[in-house]
C-alpha atoms as a PDB file:
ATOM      1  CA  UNK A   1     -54.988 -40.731 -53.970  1.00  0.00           C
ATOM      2  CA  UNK A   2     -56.962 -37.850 -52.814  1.00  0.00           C
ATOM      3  CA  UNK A   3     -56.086 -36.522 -49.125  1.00  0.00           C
ATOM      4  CA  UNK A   4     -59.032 -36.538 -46.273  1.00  0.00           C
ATOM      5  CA  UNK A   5     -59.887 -32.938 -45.834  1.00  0.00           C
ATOM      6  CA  UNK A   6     -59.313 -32.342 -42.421  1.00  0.00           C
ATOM      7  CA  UNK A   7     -62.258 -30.605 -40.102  1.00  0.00           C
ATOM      8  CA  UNK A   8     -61.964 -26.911 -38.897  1.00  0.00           C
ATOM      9  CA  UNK A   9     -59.474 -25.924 -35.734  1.00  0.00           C
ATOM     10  CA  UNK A  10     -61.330 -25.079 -32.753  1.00  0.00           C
ATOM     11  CA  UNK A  11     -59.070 -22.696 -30.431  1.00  0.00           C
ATOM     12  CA  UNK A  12     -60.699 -23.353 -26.955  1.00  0.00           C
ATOM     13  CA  UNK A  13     -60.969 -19.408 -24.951  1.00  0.00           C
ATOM     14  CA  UNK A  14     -61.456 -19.052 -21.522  1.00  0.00           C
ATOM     15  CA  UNK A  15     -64.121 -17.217 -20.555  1.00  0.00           C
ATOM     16  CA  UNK A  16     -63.542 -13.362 -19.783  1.00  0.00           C
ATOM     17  CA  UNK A  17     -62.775 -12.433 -16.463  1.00  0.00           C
ATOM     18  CA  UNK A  18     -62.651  -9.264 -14.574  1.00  0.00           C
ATOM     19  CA  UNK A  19     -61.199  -6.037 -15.677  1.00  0.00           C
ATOM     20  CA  UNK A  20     -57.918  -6.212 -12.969  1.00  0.00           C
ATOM     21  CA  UNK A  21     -57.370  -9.633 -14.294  1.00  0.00           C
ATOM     22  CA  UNK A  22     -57.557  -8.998 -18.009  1.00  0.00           C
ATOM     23  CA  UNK A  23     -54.969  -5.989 -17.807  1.00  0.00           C
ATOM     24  CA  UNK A  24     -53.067  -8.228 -15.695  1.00  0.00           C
ATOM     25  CA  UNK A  25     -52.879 -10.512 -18.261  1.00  0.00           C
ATOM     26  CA  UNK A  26     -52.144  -8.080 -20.930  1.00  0.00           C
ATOM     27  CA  UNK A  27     -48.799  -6.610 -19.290  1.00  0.00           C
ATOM     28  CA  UNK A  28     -47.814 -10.248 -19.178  1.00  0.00           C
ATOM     29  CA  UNK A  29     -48.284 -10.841 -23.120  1.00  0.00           C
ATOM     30  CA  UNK A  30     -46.501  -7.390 -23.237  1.00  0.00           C
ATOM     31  CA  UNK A  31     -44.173  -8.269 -21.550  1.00  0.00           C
ATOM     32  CA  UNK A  32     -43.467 -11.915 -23.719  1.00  0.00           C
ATOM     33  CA  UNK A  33     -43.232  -9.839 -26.689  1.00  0.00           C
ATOM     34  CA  UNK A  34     -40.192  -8.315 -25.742  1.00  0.00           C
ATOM     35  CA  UNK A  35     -38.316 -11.281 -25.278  1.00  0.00           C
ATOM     36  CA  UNK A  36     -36.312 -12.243 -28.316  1.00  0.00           C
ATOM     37  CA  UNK A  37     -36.725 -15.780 -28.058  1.00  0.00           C
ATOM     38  CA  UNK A  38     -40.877 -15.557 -28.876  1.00  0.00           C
ATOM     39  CA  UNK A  39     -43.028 -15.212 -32.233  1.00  0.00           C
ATOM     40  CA  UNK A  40     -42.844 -11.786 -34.370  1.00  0.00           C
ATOM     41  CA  UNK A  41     -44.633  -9.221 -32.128  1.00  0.00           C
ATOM     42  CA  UNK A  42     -46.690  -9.474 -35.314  1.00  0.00           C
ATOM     43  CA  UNK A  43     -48.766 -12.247 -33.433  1.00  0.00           C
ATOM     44  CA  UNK A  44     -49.064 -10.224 -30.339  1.00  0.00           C
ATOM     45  CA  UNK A  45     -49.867  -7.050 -31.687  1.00  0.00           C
ATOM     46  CA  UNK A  46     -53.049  -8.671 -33.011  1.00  0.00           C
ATOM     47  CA  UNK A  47     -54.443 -10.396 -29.732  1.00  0.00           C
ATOM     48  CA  UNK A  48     -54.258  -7.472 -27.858  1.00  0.00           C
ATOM     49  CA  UNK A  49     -57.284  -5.229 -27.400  1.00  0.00           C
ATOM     50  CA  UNK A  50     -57.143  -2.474 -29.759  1.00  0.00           C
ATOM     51  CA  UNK A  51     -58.273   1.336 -27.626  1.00  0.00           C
ATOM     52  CA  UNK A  52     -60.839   2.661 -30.253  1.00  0.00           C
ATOM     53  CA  UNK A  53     -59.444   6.858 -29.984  1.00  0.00           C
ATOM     54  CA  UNK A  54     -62.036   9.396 -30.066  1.00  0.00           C
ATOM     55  CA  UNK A  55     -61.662  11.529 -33.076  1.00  0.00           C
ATOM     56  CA  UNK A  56     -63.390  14.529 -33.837  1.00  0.00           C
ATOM     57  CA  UNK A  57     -66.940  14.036 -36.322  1.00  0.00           C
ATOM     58  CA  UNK A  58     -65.680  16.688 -38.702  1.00  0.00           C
ATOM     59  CA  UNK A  59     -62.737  15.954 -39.543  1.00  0.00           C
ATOM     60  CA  UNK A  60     -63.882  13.447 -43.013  1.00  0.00           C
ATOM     61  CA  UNK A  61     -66.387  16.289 -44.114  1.00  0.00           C
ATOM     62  CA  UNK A  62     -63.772  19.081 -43.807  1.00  0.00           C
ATOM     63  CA  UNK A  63     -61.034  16.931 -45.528  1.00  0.00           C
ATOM     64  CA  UNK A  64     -63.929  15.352 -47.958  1.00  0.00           C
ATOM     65  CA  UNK A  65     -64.339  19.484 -48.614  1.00  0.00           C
ATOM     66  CA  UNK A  66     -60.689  20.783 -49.039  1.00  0.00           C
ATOM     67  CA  UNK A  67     -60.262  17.722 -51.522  1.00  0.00           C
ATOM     68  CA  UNK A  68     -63.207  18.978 -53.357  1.00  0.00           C
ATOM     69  CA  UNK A  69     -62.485  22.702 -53.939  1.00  0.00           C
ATOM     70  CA  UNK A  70     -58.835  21.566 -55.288  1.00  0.00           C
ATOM     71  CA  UNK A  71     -60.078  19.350 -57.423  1.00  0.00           C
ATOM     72  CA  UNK A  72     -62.271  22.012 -58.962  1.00  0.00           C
ATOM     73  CA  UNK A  73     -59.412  24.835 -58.131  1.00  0.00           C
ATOM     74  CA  UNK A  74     -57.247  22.107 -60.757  1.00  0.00           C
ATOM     75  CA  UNK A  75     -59.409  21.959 -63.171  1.00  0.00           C
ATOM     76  CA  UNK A  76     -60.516  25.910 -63.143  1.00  0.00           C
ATOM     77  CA  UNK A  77     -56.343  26.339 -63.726  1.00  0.00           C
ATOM     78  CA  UNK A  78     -56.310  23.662 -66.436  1.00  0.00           C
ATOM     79  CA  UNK A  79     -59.186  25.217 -68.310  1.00  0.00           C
ATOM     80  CA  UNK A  80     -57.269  28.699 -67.934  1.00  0.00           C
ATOM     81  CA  UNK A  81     -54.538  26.900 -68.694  1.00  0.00           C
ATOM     82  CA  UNK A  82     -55.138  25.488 -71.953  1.00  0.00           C
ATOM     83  CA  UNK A  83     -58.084  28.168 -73.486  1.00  0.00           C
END
């Protein structure tokens, strides 16, 4: 016989709370994941709140660049290479 097909998991979350509380909370998931007796810090690592870094604007157009000029430096030396 055919199983049911069971209905989608709803994970209740508690509403967000203020700042002091939140990083309150955090240290204390940090602080679970370094005891050996809990999940893979795999689990943990992806609940916490990632800090987006600032990074610099140019840095994919200047490495977008370089990438460019060798790949038309490698093909100026294969042409030279092979004429």
């Amino acid at each position: 016989m055919a199983e049911a097909k069971k209905g989608v998991v709803r994970i209740p979350v508690p509403p967000r709370k203020q700042k002091a509380e939140d990083s309150a909370r955090q240290e204390a998931v940090r602080a679970e994941a370094h005891l050996p007796e809990t999940e893979s810090r795999g689990v943990h690592m992806l609940m916490t709140e990632a800090v987006q870094a600032k990074r610099d604007p140019m840095t994919v157009p200047l490495i977008g660049l370089l990438l460019a000029f060798l790949v038309i430096s490698l093909i100026v030396q294969m042409l030279i290479a092979f004429s």
